[in-house]
Protein backbone atom coordinates (compact mmCIF):
# COMPACT_ATOMS: atom_id res chain seq x y z
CA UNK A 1 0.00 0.00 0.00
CA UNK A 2 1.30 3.14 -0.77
CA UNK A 3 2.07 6.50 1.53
CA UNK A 4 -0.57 8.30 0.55
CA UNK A 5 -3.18 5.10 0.85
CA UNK A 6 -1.93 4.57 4.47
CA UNK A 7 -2.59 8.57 5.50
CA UNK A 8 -6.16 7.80 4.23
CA UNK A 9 -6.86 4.59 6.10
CA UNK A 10 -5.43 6.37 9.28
CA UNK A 11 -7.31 9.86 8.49
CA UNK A 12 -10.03 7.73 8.23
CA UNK A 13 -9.89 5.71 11.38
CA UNK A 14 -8.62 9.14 13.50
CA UNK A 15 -11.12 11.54 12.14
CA UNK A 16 -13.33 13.02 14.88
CA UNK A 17 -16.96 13.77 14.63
CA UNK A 18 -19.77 14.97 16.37
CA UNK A 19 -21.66 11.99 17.29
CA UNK A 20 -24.27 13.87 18.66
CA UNK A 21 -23.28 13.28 22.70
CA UNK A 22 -21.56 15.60 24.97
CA UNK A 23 -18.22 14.76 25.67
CA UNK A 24 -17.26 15.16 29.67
CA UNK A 25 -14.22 14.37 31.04
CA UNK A 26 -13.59 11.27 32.97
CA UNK A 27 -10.19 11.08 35.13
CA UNK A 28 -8.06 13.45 36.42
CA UNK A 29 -7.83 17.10 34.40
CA UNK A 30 -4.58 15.44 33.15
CA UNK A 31 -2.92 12.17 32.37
CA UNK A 32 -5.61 9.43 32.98
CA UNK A 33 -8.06 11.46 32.10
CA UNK A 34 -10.32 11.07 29.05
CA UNK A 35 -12.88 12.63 26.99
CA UNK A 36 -15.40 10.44 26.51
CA UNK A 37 -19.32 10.41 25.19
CA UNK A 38 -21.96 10.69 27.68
CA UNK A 39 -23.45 7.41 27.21
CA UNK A 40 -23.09 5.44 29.78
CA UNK A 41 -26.62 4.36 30.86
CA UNK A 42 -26.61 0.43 30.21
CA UNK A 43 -22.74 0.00 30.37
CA UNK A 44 -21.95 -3.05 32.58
CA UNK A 45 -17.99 -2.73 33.26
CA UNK A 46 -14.67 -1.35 32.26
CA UNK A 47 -11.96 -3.51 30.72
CA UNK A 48 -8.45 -1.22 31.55
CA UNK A 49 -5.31 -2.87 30.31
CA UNK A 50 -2.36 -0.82 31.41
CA UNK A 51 -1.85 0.21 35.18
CA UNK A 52 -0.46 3.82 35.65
CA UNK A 53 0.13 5.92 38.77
CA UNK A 54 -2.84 6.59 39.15
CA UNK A 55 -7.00 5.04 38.77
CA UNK A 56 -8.99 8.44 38.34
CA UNK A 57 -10.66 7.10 35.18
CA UNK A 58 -11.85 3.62 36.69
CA UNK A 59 -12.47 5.22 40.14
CA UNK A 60 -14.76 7.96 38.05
CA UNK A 61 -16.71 4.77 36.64
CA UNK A 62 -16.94 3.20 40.14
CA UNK A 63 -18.87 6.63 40.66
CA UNK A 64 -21.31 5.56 38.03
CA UNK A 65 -21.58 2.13 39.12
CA UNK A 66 -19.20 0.57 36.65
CA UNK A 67 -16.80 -1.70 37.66
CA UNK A 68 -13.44 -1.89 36.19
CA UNK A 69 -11.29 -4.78 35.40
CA UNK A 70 -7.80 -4.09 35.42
CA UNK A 71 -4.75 -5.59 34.36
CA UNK A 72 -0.56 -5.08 34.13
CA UNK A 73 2.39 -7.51 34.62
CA UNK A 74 4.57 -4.51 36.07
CA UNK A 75 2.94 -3.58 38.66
CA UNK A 76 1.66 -5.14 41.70
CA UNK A 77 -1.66 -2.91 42.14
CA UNK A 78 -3.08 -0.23 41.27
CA UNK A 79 -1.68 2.48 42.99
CA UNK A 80 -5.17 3.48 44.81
CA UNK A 81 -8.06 1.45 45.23
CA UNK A 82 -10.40 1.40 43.17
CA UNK A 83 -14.17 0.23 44.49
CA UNK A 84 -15.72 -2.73 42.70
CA UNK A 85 -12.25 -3.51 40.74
CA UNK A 86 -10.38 -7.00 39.94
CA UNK A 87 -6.87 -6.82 39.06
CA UNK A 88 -4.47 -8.94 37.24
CA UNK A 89 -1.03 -8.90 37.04
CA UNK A 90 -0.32 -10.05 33.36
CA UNK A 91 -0.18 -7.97 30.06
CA UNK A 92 -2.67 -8.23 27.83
CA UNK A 93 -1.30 -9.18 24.32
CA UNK A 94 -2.93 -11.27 21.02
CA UNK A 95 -2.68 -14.50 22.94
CA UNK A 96 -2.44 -15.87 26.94
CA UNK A 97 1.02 -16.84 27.53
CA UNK A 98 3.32 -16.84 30.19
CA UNK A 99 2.67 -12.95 31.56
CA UNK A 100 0.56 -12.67 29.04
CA UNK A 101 -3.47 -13.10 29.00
CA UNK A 102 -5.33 -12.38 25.30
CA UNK A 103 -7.97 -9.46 25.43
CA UNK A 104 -10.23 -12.41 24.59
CA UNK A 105 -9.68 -14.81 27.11
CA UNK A 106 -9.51 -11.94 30.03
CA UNK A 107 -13.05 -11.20 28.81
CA UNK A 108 -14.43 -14.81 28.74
CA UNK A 109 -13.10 -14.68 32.55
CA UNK A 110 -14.90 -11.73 33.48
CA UNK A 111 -17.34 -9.98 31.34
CA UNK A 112 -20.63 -9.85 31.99
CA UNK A 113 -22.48 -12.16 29.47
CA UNK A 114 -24.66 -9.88 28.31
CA UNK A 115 -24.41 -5.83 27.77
CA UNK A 116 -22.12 -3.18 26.95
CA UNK A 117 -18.58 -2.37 27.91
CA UNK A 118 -15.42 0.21 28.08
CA UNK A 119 -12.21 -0.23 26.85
CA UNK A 120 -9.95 1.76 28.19
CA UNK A 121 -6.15 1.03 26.71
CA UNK A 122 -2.81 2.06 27.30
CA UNK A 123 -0.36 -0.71 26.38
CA UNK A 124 2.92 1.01 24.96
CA UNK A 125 2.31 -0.07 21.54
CA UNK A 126 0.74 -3.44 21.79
CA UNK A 127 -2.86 -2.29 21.30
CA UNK A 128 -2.29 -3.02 17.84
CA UNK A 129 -1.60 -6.64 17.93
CA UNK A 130 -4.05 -7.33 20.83
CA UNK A 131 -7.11 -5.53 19.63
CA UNK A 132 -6.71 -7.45 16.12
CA UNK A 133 -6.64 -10.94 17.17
CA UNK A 134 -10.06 -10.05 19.51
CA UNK A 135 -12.76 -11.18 17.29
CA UNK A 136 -15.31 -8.74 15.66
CA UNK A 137 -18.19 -10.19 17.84
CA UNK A 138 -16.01 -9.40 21.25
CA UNK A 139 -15.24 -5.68 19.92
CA UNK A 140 -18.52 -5.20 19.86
CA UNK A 141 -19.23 -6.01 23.17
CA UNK A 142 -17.72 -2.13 23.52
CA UNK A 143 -19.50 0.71 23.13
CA UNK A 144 -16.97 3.32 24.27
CA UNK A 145 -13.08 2.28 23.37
CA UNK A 146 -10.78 4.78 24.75
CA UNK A 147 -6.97 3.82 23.87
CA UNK A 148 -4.00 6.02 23.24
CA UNK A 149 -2.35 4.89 20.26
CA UNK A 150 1.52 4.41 19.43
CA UNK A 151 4.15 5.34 16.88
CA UNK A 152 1.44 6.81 14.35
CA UNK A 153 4.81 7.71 11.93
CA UNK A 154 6.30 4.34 12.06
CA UNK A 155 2.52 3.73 11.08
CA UNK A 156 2.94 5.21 7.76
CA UNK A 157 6.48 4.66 6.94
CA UNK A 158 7.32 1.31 7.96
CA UNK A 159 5.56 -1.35 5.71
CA UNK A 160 6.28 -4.10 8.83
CA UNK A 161 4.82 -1.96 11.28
CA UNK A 162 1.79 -0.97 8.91
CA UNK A 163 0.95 -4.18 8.24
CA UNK A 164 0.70 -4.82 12.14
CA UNK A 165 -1.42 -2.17 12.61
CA UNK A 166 -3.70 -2.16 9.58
CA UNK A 167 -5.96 -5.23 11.03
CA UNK A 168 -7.04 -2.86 14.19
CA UNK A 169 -7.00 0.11 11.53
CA UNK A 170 -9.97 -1.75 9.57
CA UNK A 171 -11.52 -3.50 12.63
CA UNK A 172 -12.16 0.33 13.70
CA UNK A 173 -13.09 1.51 10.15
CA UNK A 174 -15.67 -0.77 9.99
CA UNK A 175 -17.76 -0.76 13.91
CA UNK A 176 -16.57 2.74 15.05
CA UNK A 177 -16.60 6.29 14.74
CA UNK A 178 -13.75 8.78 16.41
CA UNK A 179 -15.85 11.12 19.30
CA UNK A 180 -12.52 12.48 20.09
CA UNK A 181 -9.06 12.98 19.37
CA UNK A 182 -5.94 15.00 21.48
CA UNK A 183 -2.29 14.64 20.96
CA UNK A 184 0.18 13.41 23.47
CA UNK A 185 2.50 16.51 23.77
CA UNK A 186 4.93 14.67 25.59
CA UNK A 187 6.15 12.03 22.52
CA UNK A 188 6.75 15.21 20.30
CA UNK A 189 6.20 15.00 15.98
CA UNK A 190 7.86 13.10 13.19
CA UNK A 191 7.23 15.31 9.94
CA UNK A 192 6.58 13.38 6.90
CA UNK A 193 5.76 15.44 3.55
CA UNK A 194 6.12 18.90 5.28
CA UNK A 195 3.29 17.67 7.50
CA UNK A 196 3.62 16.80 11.33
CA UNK A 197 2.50 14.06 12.08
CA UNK A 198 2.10 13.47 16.19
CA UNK A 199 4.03 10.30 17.59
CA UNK A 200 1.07 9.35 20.35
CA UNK A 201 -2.48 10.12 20.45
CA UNK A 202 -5.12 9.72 22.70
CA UNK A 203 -8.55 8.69 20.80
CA UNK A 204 -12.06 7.60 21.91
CA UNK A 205 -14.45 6.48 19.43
CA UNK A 206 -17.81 4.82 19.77
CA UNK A 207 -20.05 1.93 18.46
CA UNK A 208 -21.79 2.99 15.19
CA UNK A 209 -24.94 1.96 16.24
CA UNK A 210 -24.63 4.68 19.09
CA UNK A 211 -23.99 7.89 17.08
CA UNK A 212 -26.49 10.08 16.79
CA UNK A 213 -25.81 12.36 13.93
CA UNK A 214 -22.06 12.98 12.35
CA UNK A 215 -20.40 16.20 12.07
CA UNK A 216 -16.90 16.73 11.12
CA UNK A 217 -15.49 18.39 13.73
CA UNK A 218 -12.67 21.18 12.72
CA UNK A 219 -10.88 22.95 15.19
CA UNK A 220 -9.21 21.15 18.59
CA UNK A 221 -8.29 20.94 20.76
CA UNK A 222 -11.27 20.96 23.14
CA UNK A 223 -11.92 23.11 25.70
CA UNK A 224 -11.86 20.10 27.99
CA UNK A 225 -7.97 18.82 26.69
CA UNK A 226 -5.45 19.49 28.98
CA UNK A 227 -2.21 19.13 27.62
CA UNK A 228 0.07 16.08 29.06
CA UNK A 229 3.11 18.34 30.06
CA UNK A 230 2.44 21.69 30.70
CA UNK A 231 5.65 23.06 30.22
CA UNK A 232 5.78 21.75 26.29
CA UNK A 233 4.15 23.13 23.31
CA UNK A 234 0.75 21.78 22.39
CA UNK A 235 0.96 19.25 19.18
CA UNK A 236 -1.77 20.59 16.73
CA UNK A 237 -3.74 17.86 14.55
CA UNK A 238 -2.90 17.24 11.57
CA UNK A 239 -5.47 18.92 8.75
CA UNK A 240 -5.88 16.07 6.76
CA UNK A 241 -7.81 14.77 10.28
CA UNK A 242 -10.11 17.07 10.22
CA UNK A 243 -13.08 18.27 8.67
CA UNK A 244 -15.34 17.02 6.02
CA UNK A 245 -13.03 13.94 4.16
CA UNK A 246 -15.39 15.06 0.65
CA UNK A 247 -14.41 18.90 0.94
């Protein structure tokens, strides 16, 4: 696939829209914390791979009655208690083995058998890999995915890495729309045909049978983004992003 092919599969996968909820914050006002559609009513439980200093985000849920399920092989706990929540201490990755438990198999353990989900996702780089070998009926389960997503240049110019990658790219293409997108300031730009394109981002996107109507949204970020090191630059979006894709 060519350059320009792969900016249009990821334009099309990162584009934000409208979907026709309000977007609140959930977490801390800073890393941990996510924009996120207000739709929670009917949401049974959290699935949050990736452990960081902090729970804000699940602890908000626990606020809503949501438990979260939460899992990482380098740490022991989560470093606050969170009400309601399980922890494992295992990575989650495309298959269960040895510190490793699939996305699949964690769910099988503890999902609810019937009703929605979260995903919330911050695996270094291995979202990728472990979000492609789920299959399509188990990403459904979710109606709110929140992940921050890795290496976005190596994305587009490393044919290995793209074809890693592309599997989630079209899993997402096809069940969900982008509600939100901000830029991690802290992992800084590659630039790639005079354009610069961010290293991390932070998305959210939501079932397509859950949006209400779909805007292109062009300007961010939102008034509810708080950058991830305040003594940085903010990373703009790239334009191609935004906006109507026909314009």
């Amino acid at each position: 696939m060519t350059l320009n092919l792969r900016r249009q599969l990821i334009a099309d996968v990162l584009r934000p829209y409208d979907t026709g909820h309000e977007l609140i914050r959930v977490g801390a006002f800073g890393d941990g914390g996510y924009l996120v559609p207000n739709d929670f009513n009917g949401i049974r439980a959290c699935f949050s791979p990736g452990v960081s200093i902090q729970s804000t985000f699940e602890y908000d849920l626990a606020k809503r009655s949501i438990p979260s399920f939460m899992a990482d092989a380098s740490v022991d706990a989560p470093a606050e208690p969170v009400p309601g929540a399980i922890f494992r201490k295992k990575f989650v990755g495309p298959e269960t083995k040895g510190d490793f438990i699939s996305l699949r198999d964690w769910m099988d353990e503890f999902a609810p058998r019937s009703g929605d989900l979260i995903l919330q996702m911050d695996i270094e780089g291995a979202e990728y890999a472990a979000i492609a070998a789920l299959p399509s009926e188990y990403l459904k389960r979710f109606r709110i995915i929140v992940i921050e997503l890795h290496r976005i240049p190596s994305i587009l110019m490393k044919p290995n890495f793209f074809a890693r990658a592309e599997p989630f790219l079209r899993a997402m293409a096809a069940e969900f729309t982008n509600a939100h997108l901000h830029t991690n300031n802290a992992a800084g730009t590659v630039c790639i045909d005079d354009v610069e394109f961010p290293r991390v981002v932070e998305a959210t996107f939501i079932r397509n049978d859950r949006v209400r109507s779909k805007k292109p949204i062009t300007t961010l970020p939102h008034e509810l983004d708080v950058l991830h090191q305040k003594n940085r630059p903010d990373i703009g979006v790239p334009h191609e992003w935004l906006g109507d894709p026909d314009s």
